[in-house]
N, C-alpha and C. Protein backbone atom coordinates (compact mmCIF):
# COMPACT_ATOMS: atom_id res chain seq x y z
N UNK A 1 -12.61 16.31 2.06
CA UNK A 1 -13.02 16.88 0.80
C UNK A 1 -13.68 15.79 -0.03
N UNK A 2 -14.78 16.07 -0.43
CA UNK A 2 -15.82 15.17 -1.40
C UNK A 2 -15.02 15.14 -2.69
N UNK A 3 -15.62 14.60 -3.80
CA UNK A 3 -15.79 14.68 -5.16
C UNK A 3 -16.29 16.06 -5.78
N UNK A 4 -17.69 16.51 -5.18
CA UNK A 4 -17.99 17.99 -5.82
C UNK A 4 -17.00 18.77 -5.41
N UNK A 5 -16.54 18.89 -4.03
CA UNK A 5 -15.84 20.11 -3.98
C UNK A 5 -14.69 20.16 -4.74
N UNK A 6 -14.04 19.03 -4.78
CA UNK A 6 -12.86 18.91 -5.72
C UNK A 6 -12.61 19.47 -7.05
N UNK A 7 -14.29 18.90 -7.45
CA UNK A 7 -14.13 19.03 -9.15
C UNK A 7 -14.45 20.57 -8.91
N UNK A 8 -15.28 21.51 -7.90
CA UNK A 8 -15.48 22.53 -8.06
C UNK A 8 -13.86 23.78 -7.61
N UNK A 9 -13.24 22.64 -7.18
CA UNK A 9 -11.69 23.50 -6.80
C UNK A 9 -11.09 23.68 -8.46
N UNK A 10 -10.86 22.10 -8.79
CA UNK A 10 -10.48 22.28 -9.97
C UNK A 10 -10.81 23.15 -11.26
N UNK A 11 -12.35 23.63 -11.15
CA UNK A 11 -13.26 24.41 -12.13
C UNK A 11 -12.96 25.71 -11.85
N UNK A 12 -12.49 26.37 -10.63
CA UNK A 12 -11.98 27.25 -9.86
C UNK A 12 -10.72 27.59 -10.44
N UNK A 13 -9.71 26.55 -10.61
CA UNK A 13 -8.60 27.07 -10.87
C UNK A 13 -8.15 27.39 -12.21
N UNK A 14 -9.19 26.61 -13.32
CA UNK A 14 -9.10 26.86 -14.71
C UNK A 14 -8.04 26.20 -15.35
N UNK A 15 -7.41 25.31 -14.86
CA UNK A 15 -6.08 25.13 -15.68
C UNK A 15 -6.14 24.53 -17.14
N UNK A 16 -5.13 24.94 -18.05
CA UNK A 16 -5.54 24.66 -19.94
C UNK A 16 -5.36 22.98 -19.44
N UNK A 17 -5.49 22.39 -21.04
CA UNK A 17 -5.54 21.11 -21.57
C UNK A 17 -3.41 20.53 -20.66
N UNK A 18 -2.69 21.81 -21.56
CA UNK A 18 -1.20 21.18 -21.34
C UNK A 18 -1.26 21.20 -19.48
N UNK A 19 -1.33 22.13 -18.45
CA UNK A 19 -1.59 22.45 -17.26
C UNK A 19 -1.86 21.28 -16.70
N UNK A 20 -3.06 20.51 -16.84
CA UNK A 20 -4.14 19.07 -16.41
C UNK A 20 -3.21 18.47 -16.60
N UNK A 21 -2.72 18.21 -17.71
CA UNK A 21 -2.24 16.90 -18.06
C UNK A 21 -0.60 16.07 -17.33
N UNK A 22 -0.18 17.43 -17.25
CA UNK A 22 1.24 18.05 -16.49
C UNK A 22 0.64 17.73 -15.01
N UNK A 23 0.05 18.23 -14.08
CA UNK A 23 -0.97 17.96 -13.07
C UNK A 23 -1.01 16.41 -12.75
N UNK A 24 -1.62 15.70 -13.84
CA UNK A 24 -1.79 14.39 -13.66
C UNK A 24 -0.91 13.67 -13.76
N UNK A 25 0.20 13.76 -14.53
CA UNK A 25 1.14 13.05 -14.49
C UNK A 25 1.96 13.30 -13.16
N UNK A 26 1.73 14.67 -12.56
CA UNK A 26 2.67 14.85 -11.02
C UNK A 26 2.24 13.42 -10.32
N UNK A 27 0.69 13.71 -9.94
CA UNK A 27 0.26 12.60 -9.10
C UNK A 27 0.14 11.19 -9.12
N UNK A 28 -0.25 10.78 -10.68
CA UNK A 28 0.06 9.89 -11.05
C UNK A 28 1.66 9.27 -10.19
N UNK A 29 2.82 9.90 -10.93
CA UNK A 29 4.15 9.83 -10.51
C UNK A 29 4.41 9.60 -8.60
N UNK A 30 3.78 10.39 -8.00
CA UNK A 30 3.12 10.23 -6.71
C UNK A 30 2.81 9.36 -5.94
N UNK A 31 1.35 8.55 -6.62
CA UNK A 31 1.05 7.66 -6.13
C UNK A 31 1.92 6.63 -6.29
N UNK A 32 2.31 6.35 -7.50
CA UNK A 32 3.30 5.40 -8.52
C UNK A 32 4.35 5.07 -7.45
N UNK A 33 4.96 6.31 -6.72
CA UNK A 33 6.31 6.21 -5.71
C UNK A 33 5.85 5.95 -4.67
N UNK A 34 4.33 6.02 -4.63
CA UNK A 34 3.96 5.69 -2.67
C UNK A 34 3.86 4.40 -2.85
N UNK A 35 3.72 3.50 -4.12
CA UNK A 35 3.05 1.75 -4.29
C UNK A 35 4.57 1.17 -3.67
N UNK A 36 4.26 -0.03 -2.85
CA UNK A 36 5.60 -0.61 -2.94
C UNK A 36 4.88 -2.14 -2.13
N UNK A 37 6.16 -2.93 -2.14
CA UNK A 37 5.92 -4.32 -2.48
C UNK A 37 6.03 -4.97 -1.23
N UNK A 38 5.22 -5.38 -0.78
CA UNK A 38 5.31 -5.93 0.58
C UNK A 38 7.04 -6.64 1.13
N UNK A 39 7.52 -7.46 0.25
CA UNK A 39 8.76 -7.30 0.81
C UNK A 39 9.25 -5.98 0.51
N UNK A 40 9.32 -4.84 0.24
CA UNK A 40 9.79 -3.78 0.40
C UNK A 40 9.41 -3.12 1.63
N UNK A 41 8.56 -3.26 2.18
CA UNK A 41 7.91 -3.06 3.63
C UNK A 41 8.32 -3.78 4.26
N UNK A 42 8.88 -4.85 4.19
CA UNK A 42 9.79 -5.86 5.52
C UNK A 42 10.81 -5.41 5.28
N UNK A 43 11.84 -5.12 4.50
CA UNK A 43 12.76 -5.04 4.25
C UNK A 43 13.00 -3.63 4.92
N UNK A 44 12.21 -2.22 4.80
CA UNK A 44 12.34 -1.33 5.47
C UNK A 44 11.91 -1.39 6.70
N UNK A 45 11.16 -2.25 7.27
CA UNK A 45 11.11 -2.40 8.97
C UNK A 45 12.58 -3.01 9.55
N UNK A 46 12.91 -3.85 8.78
CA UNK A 46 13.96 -4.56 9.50
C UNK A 46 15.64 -3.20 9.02
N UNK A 47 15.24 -2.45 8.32
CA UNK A 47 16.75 -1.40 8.11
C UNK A 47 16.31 -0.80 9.14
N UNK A 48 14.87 -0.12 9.84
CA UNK A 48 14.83 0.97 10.43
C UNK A 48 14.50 0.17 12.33
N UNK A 49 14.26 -1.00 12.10
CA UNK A 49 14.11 -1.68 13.39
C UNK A 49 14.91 -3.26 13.60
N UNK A 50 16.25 -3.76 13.08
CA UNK A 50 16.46 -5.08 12.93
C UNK A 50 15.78 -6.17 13.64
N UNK A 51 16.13 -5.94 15.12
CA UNK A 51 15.88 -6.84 15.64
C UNK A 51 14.45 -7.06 15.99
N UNK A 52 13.30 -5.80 16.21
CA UNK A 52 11.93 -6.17 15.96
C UNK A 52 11.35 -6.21 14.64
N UNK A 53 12.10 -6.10 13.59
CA UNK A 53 12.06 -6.77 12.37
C UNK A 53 11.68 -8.18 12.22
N UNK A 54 13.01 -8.89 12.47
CA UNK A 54 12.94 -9.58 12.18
C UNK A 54 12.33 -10.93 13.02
N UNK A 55 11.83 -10.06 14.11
CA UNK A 55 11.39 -11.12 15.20
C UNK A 55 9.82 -11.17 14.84
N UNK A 56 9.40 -10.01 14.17
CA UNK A 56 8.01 -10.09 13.45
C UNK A 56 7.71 -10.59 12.44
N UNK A 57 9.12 -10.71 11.40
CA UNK A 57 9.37 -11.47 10.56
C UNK A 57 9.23 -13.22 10.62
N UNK A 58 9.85 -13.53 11.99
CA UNK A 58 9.78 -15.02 12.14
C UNK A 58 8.43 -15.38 12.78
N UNK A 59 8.08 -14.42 13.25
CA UNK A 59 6.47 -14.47 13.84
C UNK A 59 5.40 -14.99 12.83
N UNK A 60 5.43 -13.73 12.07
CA UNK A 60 4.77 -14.09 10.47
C UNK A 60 5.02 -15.68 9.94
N UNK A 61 6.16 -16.06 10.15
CA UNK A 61 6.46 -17.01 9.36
C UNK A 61 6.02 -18.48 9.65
N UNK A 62 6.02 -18.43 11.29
CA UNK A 62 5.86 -19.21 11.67
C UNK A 62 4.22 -19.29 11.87
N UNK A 63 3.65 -18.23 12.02
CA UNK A 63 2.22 -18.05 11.98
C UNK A 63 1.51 -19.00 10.70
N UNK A 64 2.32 -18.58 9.61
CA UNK A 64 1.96 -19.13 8.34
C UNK A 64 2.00 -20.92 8.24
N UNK A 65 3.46 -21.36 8.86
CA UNK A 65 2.84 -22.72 9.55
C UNK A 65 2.20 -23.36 10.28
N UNK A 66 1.44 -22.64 11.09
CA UNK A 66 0.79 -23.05 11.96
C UNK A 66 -0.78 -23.07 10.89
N UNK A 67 -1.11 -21.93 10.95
CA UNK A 67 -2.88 -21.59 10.38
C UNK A 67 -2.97 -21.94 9.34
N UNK A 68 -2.00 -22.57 7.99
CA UNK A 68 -1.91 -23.08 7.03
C UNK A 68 -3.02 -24.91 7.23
N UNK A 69 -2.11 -25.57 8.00
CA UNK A 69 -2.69 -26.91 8.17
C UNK A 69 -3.66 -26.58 9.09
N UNK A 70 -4.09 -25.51 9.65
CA UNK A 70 -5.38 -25.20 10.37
C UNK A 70 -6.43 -25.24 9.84
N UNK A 71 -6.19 -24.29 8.84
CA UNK A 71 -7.21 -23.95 7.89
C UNK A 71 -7.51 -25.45 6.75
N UNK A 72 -6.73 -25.69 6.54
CA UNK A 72 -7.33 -27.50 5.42
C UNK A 72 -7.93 -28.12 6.34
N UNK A 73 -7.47 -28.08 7.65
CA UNK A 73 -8.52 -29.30 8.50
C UNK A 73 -10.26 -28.79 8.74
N UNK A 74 -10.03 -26.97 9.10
CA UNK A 74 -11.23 -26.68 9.42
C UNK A 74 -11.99 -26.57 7.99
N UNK A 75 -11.47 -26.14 6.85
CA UNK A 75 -12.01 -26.33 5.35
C UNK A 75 -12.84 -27.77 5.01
N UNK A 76 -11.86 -28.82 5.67
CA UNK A 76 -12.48 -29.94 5.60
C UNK A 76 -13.71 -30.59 6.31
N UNK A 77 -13.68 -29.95 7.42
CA UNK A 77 -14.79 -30.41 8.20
C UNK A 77 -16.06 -29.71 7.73
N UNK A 78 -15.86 -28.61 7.16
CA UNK A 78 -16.91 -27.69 6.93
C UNK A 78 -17.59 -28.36 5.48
């Protein structure tokens, strides 16, 4: 679904000023509950998977030491 058809669903359905606004705050509220925080995303891999949790967890981590001093040397040469 595009933009026109949308706004033409919405023009379709007529809803008043109080209706919209009620509307927007659903989704708003919505999206608001879908945002979450990257450790909140590790934290739910490792409740719903521990042990490949946290083995992706140390993966990550260790990744981060490695390509860290990778990256200043190749920064530097460049």
């Amino acid at each position: 679904m595009n933009d026109s058809e949308l706004t033409g669903t919405w023009a379709a359905l007529e809803p008043t000023a109080a209706q919209r606004r009620r509307i927007e705050a659903r989704v708003r509220g919505w999206l608001d509950a879908r945002e979450s925080s990257l450790a909140a995303e590790w934290l739910r891999l490792i409740r719903i998977n521990p042990i490949e949790g946290l083995g992706i967890a140390a993966l990550a981590g260790c990744l981060v030491l490695i390509v860290t001093p990778l990256g200043w040397v190749v920064s530097s040469i460049l």
